[in-house]
C-alpha atoms as a PDB file:
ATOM      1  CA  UNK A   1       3.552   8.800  16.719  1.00  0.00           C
ATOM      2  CA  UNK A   2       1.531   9.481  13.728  1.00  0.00           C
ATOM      3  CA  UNK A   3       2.655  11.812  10.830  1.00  0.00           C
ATOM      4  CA  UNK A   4       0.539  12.567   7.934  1.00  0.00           C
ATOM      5  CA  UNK A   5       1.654  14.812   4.755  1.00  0.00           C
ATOM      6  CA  UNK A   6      -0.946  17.520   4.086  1.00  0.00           C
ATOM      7  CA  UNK A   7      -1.311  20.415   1.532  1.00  0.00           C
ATOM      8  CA  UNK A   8      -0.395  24.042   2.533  1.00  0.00           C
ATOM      9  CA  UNK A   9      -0.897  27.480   1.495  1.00  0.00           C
ATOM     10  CA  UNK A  10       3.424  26.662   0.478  1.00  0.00           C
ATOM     11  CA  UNK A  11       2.909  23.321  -0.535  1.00  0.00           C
ATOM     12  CA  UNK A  12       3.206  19.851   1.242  1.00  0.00           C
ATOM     13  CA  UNK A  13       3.662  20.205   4.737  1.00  0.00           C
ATOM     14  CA  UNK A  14       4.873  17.481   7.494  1.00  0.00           C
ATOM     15  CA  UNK A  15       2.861  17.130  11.247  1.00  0.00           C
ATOM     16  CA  UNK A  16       2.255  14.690  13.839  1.00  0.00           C
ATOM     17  CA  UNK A  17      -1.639  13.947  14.767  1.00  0.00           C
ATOM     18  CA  UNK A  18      -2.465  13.809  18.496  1.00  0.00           C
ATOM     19  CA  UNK A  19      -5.650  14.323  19.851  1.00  0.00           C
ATOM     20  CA  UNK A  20      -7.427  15.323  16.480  1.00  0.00           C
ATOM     21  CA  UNK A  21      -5.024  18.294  15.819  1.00  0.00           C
ATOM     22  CA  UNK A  22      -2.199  18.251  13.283  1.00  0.00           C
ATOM     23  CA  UNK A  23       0.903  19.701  14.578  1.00  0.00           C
ATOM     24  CA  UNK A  24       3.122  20.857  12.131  1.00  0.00           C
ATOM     25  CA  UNK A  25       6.660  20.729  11.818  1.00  0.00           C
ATOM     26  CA  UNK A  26       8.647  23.524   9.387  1.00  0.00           C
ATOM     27  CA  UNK A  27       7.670  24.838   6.096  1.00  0.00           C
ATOM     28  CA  UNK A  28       9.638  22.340   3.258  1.00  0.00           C
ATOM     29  CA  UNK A  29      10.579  19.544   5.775  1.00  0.00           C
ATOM     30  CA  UNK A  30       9.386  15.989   4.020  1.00  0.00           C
ATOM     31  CA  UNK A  31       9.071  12.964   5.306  1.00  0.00           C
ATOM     32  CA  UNK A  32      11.623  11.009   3.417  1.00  0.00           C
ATOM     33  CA  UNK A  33      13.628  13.881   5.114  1.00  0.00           C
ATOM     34  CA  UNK A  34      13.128  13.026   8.602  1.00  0.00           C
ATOM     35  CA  UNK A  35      13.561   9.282   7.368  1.00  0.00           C
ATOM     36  CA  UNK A  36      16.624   9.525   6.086  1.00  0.00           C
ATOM     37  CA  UNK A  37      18.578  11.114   8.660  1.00  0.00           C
ATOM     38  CA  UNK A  38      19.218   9.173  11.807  1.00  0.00           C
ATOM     39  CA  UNK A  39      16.322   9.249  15.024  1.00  0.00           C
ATOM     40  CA  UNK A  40      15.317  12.078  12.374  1.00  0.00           C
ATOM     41  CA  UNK A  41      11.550  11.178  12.355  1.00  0.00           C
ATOM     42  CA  UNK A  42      11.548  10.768  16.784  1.00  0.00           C
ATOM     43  CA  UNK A  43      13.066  14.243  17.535  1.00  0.00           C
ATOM     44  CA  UNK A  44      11.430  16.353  14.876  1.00  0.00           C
ATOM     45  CA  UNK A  45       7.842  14.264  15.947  1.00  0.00           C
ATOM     46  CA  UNK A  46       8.852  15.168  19.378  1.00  0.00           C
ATOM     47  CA  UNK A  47       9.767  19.083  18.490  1.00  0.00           C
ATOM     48  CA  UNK A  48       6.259  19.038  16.851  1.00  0.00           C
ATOM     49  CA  UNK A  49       4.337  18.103  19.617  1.00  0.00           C
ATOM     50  CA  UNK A  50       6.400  20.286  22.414  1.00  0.00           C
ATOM     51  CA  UNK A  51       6.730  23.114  20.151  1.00  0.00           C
ATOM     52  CA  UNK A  52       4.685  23.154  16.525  1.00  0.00           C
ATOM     53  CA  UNK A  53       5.004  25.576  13.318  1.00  0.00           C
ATOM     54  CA  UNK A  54       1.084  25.386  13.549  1.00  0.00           C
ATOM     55  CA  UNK A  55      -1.335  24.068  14.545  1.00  0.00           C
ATOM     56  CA  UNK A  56      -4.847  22.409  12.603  1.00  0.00           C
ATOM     57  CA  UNK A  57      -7.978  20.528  12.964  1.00  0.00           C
ATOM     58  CA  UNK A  58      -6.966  16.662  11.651  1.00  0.00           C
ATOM     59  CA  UNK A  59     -10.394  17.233  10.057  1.00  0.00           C
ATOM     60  CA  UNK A  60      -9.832  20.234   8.066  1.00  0.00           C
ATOM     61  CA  UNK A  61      -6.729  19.388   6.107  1.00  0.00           C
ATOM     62  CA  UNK A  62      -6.400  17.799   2.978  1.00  0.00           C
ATOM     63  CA  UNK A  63      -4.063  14.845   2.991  1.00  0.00           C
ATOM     64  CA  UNK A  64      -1.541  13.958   0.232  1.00  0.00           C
ATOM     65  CA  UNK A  65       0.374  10.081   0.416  1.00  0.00           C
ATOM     66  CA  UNK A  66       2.620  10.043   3.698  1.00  0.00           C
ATOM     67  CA  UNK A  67       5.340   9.489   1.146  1.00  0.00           C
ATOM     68  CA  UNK A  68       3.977  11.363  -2.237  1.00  0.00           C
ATOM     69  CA  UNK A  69       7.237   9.801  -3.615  1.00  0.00           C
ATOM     70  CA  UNK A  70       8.647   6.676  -2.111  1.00  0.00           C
ATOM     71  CA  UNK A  71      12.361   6.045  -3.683  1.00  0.00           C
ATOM     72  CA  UNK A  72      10.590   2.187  -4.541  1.00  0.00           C
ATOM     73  CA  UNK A  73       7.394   0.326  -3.960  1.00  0.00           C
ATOM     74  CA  UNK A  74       8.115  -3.535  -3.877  1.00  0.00           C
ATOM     75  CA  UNK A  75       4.721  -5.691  -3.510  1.00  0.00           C
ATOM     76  CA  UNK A  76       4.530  -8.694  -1.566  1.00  0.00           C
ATOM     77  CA  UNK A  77       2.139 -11.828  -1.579  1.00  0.00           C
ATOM     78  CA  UNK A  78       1.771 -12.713   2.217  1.00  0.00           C
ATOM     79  CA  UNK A  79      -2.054 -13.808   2.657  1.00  0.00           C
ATOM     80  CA  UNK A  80      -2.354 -17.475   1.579  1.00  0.00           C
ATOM     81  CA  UNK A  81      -6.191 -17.223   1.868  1.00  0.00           C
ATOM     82  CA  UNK A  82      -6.383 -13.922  -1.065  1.00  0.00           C
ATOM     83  CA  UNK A  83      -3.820 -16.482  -2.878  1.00  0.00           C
ATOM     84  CA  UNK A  84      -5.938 -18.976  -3.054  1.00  0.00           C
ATOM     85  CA  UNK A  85      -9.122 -17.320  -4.256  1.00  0.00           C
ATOM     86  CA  UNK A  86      -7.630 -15.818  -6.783  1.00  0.00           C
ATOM     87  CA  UNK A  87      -5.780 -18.605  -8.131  1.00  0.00           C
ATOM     88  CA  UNK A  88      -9.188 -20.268  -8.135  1.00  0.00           C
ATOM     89  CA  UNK A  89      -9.758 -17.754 -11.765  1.00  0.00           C
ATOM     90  CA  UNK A  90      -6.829 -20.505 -13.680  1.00  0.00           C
ATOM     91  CA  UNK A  91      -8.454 -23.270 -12.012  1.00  0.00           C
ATOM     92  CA  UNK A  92      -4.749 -23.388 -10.057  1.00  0.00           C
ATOM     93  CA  UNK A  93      -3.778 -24.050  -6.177  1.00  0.00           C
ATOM     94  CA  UNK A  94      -0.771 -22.438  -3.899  1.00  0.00           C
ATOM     95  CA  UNK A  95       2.485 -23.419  -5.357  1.00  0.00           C
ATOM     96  CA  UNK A  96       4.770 -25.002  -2.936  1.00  0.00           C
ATOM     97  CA  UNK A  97       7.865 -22.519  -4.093  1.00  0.00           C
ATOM     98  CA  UNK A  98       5.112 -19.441  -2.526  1.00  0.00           C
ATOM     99  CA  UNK A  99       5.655 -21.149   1.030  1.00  0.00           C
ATOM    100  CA  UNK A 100       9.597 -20.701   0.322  1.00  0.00           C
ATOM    101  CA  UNK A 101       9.717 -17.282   0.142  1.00  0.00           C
ATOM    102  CA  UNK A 102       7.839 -14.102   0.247  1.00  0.00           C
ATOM    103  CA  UNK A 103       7.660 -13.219  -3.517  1.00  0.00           C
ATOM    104  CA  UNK A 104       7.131  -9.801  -4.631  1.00  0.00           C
ATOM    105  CA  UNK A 105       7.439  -7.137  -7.406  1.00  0.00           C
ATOM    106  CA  UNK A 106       8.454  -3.822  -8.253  1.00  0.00           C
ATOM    107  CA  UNK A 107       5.509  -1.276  -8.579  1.00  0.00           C
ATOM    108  CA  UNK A 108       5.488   2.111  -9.861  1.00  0.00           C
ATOM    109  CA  UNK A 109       6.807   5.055  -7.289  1.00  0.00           C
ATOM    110  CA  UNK A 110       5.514   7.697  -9.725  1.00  0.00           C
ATOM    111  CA  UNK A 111       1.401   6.171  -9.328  1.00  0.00           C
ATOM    112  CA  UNK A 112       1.481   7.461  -5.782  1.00  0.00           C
ATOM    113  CA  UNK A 113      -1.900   8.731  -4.981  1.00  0.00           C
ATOM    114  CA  UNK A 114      -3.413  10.243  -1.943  1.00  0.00           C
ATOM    115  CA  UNK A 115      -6.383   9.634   0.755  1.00  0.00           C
ATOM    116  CA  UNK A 116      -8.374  12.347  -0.879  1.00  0.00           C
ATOM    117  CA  UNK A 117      -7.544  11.779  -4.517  1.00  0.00           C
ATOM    118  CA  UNK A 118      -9.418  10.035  -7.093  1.00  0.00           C
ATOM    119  CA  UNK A 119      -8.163   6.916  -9.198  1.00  0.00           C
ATOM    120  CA  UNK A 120      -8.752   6.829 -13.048  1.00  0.00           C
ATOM    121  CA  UNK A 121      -9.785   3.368 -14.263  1.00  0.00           C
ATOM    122  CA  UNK A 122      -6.548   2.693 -16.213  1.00  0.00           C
ATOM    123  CA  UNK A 123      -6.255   2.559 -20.157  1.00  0.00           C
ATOM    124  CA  UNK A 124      -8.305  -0.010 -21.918  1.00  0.00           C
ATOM    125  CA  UNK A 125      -8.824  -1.535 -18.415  1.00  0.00           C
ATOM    126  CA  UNK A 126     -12.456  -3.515 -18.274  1.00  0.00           C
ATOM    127  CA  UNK A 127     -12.108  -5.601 -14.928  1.00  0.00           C
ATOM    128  CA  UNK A 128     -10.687  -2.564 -12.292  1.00  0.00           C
ATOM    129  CA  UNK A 129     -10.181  -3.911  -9.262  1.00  0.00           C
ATOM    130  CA  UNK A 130      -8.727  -2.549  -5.708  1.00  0.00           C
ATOM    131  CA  UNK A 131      -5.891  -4.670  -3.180  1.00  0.00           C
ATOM    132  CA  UNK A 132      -5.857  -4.127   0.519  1.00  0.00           C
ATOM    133  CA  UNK A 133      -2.356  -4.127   2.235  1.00  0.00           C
ATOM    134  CA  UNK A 134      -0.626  -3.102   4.882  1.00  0.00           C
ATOM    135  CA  UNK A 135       2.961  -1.275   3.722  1.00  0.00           C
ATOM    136  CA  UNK A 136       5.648  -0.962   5.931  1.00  0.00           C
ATOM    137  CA  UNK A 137       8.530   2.281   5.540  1.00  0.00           C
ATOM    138  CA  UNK A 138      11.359   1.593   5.554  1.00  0.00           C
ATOM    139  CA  UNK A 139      13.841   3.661   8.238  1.00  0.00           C
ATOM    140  CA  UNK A 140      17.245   2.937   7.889  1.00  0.00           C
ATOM    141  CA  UNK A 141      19.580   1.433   5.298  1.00  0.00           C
ATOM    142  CA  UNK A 142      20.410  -2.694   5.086  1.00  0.00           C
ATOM    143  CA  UNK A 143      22.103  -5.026   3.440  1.00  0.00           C
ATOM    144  CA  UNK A 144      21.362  -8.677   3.454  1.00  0.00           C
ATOM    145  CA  UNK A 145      19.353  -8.151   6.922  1.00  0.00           C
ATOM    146  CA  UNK A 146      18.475 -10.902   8.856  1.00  0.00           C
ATOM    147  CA  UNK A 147      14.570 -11.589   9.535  1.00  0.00           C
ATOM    148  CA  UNK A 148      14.765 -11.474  13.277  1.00  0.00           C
ATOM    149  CA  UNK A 149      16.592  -7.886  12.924  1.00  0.00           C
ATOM    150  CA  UNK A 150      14.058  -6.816  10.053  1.00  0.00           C
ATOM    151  CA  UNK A 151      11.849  -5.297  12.411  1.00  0.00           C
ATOM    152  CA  UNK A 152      14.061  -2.715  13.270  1.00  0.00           C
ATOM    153  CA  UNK A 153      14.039  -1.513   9.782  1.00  0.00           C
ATOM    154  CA  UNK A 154      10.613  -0.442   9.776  1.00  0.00           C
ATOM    155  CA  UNK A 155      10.022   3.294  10.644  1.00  0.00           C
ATOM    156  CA  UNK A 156       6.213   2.837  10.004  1.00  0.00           C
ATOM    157  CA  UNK A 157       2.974   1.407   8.610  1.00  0.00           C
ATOM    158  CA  UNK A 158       0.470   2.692   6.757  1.00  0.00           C
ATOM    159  CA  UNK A 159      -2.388   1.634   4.501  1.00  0.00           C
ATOM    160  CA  UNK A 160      -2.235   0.714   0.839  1.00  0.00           C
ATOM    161  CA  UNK A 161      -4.585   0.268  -1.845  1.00  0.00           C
ATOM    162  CA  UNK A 162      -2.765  -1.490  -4.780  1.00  0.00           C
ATOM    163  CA  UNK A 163      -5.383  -0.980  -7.658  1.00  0.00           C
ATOM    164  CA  UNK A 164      -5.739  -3.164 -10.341  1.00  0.00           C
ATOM    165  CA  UNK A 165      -6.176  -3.719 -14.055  1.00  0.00           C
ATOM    166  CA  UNK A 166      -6.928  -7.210 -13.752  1.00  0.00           C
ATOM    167  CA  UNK A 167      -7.427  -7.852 -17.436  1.00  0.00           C
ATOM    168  CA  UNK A 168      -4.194  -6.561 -18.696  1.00  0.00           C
ATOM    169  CA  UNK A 169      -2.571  -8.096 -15.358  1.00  0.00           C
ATOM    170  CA  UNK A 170      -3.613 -11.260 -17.291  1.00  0.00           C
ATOM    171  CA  UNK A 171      -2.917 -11.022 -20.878  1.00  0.00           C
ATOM    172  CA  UNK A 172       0.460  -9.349 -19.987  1.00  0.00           C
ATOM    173  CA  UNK A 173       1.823 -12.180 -17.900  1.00  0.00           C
ATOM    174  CA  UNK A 174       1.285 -14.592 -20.704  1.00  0.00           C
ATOM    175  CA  UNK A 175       4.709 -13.494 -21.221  1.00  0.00           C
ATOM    176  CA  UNK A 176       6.355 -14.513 -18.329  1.00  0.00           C
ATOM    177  CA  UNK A 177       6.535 -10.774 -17.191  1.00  0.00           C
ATOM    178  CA  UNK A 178       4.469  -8.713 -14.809  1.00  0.00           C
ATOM    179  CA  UNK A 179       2.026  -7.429 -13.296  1.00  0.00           C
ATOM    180  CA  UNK A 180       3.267  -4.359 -15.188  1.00  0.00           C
ATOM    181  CA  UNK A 181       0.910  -1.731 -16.596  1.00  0.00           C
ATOM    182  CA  UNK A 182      -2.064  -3.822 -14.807  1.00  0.00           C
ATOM    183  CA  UNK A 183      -0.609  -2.092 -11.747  1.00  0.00           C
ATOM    184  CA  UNK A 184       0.532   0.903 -13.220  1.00  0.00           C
ATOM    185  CA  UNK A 185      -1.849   3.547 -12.849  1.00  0.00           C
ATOM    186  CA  UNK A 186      -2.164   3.998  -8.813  1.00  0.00           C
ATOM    187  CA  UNK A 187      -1.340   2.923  -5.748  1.00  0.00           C
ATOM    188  CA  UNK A 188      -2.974   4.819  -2.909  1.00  0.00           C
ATOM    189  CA  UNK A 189      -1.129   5.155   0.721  1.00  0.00           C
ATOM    190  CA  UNK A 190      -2.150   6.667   3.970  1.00  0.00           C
ATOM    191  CA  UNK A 191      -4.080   8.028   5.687  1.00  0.00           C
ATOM    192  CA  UNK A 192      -0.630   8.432   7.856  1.00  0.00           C
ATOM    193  CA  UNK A 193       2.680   6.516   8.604  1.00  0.00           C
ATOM    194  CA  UNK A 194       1.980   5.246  12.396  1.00  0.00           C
ATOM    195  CA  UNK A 195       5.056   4.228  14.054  1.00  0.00           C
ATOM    196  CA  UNK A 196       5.591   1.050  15.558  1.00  0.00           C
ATOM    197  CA  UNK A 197       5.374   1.718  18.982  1.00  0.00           C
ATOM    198  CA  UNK A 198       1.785   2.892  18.449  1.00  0.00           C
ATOM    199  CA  UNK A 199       1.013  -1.205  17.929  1.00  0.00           C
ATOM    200  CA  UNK A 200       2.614  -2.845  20.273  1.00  0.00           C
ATOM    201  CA  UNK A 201      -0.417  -3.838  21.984  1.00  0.00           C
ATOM    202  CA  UNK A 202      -1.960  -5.603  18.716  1.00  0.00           C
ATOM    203  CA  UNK A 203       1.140  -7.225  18.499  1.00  0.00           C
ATOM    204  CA  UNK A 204       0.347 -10.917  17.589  1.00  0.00           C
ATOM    205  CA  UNK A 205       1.464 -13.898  15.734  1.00  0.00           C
ATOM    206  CA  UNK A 206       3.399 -12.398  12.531  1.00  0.00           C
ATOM    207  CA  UNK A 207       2.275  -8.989  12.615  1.00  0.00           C
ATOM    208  CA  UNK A 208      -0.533  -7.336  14.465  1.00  0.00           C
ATOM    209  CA  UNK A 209      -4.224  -8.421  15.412  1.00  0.00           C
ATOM    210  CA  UNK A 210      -5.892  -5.261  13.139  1.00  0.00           C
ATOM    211  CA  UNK A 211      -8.949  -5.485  11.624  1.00  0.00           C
ATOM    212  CA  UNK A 212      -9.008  -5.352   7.650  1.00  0.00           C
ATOM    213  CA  UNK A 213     -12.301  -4.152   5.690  1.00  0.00           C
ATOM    214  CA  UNK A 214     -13.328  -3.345   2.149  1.00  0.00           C
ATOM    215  CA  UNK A 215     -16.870  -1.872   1.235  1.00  0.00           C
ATOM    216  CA  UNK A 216     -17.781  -0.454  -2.365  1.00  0.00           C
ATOM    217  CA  UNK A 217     -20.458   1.735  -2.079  1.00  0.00           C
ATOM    218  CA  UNK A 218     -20.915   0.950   1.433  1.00  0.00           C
ATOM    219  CA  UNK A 219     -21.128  -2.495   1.142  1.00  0.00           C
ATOM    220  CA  UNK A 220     -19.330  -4.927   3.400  1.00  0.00           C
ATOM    221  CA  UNK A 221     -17.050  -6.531   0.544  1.00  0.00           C
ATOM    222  CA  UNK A 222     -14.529  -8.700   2.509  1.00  0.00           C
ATOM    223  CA  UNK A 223     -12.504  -8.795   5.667  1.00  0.00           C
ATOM    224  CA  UNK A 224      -9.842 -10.067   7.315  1.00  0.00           C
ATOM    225  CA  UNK A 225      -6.759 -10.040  10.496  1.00  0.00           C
ATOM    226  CA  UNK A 226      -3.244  -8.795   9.672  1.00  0.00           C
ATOM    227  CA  UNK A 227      -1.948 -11.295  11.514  1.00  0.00           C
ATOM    228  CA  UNK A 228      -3.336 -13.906   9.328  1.00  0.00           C
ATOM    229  CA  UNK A 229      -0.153 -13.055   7.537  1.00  0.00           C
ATOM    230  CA  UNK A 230       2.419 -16.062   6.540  1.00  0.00           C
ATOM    231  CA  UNK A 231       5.293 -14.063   6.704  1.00  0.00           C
ATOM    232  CA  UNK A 232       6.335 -11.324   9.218  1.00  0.00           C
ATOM    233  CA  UNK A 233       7.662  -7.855   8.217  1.00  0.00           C
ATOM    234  CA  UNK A 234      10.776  -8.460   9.188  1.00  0.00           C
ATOM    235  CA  UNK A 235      11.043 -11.410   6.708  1.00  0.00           C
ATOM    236  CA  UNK A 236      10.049  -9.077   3.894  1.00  0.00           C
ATOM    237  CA  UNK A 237      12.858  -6.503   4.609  1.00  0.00           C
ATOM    238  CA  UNK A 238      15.057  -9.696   4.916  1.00  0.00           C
ATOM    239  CA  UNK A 239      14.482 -10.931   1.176  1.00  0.00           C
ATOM    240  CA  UNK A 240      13.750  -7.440  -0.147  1.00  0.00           C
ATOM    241  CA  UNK A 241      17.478  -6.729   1.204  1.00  0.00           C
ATOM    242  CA  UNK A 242      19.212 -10.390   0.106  1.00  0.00           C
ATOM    243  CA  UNK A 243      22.074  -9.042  -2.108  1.00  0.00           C
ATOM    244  CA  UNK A 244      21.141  -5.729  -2.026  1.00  0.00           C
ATOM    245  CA  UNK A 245      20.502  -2.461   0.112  1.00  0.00           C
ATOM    246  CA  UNK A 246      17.001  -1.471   1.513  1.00  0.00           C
ATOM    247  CA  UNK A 247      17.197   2.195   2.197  1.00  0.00           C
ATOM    248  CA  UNK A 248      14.924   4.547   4.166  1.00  0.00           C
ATOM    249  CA  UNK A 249      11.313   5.631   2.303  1.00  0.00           C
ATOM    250  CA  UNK A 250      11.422   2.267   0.375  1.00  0.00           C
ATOM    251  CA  UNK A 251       7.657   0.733   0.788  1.00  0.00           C
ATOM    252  CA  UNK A 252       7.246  -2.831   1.839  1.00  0.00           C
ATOM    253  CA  UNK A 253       3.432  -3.612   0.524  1.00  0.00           C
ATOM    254  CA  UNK A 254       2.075  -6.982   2.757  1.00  0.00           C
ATOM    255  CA  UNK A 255      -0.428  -8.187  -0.457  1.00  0.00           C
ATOM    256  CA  UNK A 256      -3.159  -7.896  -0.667  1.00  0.00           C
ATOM    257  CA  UNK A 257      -5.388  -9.395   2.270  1.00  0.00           C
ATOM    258  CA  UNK A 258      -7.777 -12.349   2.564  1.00  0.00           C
ATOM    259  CA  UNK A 259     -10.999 -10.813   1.301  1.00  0.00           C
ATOM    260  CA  UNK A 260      -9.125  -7.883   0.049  1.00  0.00           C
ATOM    261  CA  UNK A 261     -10.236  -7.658  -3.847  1.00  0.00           C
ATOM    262  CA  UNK A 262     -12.689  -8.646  -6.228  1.00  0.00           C
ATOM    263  CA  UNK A 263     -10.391 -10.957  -7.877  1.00  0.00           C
ATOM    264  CA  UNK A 264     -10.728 -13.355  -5.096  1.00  0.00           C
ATOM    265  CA  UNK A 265     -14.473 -13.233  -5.157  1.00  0.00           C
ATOM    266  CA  UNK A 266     -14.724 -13.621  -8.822  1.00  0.00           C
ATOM    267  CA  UNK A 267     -12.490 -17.105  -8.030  1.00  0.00           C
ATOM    268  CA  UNK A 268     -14.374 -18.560  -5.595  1.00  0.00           C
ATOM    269  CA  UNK A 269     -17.675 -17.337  -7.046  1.00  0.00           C
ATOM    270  CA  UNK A 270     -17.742 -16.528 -10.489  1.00  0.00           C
ATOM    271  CA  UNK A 271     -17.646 -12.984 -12.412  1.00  0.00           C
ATOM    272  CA  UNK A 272     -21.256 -12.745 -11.405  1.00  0.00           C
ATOM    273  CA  UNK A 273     -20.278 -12.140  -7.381  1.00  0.00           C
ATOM    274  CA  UNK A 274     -19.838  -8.811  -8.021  1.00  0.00           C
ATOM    275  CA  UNK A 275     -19.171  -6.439 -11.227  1.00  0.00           C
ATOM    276  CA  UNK A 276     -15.708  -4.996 -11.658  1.00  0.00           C
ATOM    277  CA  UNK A 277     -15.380  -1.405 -10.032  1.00  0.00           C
ATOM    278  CA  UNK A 278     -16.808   1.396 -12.760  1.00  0.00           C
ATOM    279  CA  UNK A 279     -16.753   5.689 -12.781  1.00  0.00           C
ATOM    280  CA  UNK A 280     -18.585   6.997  -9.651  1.00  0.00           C
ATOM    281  CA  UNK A 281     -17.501   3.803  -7.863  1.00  0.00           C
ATOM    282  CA  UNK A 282     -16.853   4.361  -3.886  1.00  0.00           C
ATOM    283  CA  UNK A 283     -13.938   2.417  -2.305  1.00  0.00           C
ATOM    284  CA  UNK A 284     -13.342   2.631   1.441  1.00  0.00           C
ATOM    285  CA  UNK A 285     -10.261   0.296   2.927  1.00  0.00           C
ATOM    286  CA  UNK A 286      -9.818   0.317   6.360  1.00  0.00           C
ATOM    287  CA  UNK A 287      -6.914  -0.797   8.978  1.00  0.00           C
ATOM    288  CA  UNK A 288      -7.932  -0.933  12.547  1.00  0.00           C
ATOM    289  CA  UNK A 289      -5.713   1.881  14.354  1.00  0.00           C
ATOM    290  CA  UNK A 290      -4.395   2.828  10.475  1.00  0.00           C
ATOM    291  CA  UNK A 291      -7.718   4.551   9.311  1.00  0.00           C
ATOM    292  CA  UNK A 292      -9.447   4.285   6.370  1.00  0.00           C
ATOM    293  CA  UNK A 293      -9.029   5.202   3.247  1.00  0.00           C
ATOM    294  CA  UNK A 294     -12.533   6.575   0.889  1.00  0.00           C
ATOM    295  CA  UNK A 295     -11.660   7.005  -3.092  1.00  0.00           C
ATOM    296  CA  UNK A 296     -13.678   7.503  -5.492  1.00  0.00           C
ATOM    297  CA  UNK A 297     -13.189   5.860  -9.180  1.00  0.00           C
ATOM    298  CA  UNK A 298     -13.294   8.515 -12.072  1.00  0.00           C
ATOM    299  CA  UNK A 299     -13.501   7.785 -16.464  1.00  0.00           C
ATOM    300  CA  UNK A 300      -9.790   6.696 -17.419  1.00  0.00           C
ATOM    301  CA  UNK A 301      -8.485   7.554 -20.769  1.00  0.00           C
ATOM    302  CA  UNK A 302      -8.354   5.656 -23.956  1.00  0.00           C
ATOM    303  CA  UNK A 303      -5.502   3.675 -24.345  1.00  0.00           C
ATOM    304  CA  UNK A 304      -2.699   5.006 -27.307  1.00  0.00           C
ATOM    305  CA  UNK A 305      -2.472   1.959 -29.771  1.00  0.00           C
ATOM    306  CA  UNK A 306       1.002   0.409 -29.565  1.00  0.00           C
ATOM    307  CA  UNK A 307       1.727  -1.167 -33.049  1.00  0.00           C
ATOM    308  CA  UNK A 308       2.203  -4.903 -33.385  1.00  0.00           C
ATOM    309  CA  UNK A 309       5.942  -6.208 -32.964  1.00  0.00           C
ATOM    310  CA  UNK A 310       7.424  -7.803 -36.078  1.00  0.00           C
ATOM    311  CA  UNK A 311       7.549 -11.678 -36.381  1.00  0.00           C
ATOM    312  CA  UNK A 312      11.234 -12.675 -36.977  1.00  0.00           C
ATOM    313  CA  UNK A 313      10.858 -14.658 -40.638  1.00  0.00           C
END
């Protein structure tokens, strides 16, 4: 199945697409909802489609995130090709630790954005950039999961956009920290959380055989295969669960894909391959059988001066 979150005349509103319609489920019913209680999100997709609240145009409705507010986002690094490229900007290769583990980090829940809202290039931020991924929802609560069982965490997968201040990315993990407010402004999901028996038929090597695009301004930026990832999903809900719980609405980001961002280009090319994204910007992202995702970049506000810490001595 294939729910989306939309906006009502009563506020967010739950439904399952089929056949271009949306087919609602009851006023105040979320998604996390449905996720968190058990074969939840199966019986009320099911009640939907037999018997729905309403019923609209997929076309006519404005879309919020799937999950507007995901209890986490954790990032991973998966794509050893995006790795590479962007490496290429510290004149640095693929550290042998990356091909122990699927590393990741802890993005902000609260930057949740939409498939029809704008991003804001972030405070101060000179060198915007955007991240193609692939998130997997989580379903069901774990604890120290194993990666062949990890699969039957996942409730879903959806497209994510994972945009970036690359500038302050870099200065701020001088210290040792980060990304932190270079990845703190927005992170767009959706179009809609598609289940995984929807894919079973892409199903290949560690994920699925889907197509992966990024144009700006309709041009053909980069693209890649979601299976060209070196980890599976299930080995992401296995580490993001090693001594400690994964529980149903967290958001399993795959990295960003070969191709994905301008960072990569600007490694294997130079800062000339293509300016950093800029006000009036168009993004589109796409995810064979996922959709596509269009934002537009807006102005961003000035950044509040933080003073200077005090040197000890």
């Amino acid at each position: 199945m294939r729910f989306v979150t939309y906006v009502d005349d009563d506020g967010d509103r739950v439904g399952v697409v089929a056949d271009g319609q949306v087919h609602a489920l009851p006023s105040g019913v979320t998604l996390l909802d449905l996720l968190r209680a058990e074969d939840g999100l199966r019986e009320a997709g099911e009640r939907a489609l037999a018997s729905p609240s309403a019923v609209r145009p997929y076309s006519d409705v404005r879309l919020r995130a799937p999950l507007p507010t995901p209890p986490t986002v954790r990032d991973f690094m998966t794509f050893e090709r995006h790795l590479e490229g962007v490496l290429l900007l510290g004149g640095a290769t693929v550290p042998e630790r990356w091909y122990e583990a699927p590393a990741f980090y802890f993005t902000n829940p609260y930057a949740v954005r939409g498939p029809h809202d704008d991003v804001p290039v972030p405070p101060g931020c000179q060198l915007f950039d955007l991240e193609l991924e692939v998130a997997a929802v989580v379903g069901r609560t774990g604890r120290d999961v194993s990666p062949e069982a990890g699969d039957s965490y996942i409730a879903g997968y959806t497209i994510m956009n994972d945009w970036s201040a690359r500038d302050l990315q870099f200065a701020e993990m001088e210290v040792r920290l980060g990304p932190t407010k270079g990845k703190d402004t927005a992170t767009t999901l959706g179009p809609m959380l598609v289940t995984p028996d929807e894919l079973q038929d892409w199903a290949a090597g560690t994920s699925y055989d889907l197509a992966m695009t990024v144009e700006i301004n309709g041009e053909l930026i980069g693209e890649d295969r979601l299976s060209s990832m070196a980890f599976t999903f299930g080995d992401l809900v296995a580490y993001a669960s090693r001594g400690t719980e994964v529980r149903p609405g967290d958001v399993l980001g795959s990295g960003t894909c070969g191709g994905g961002c301008l960072a990569e280009l600007w490694g294997r090319n130079g800062f000339d391959a293509h300016p950093p994204l800029r006000p009036g910007d168009l993004v589109t992202v796409s995810v064979e059988q996922l959709g596509a995702l269009t934002t537009r970049i807006t102005a961003g506000t000035d950044p509040v001066p933080i003073p200077a810490a005090r040197r000890r001595g």
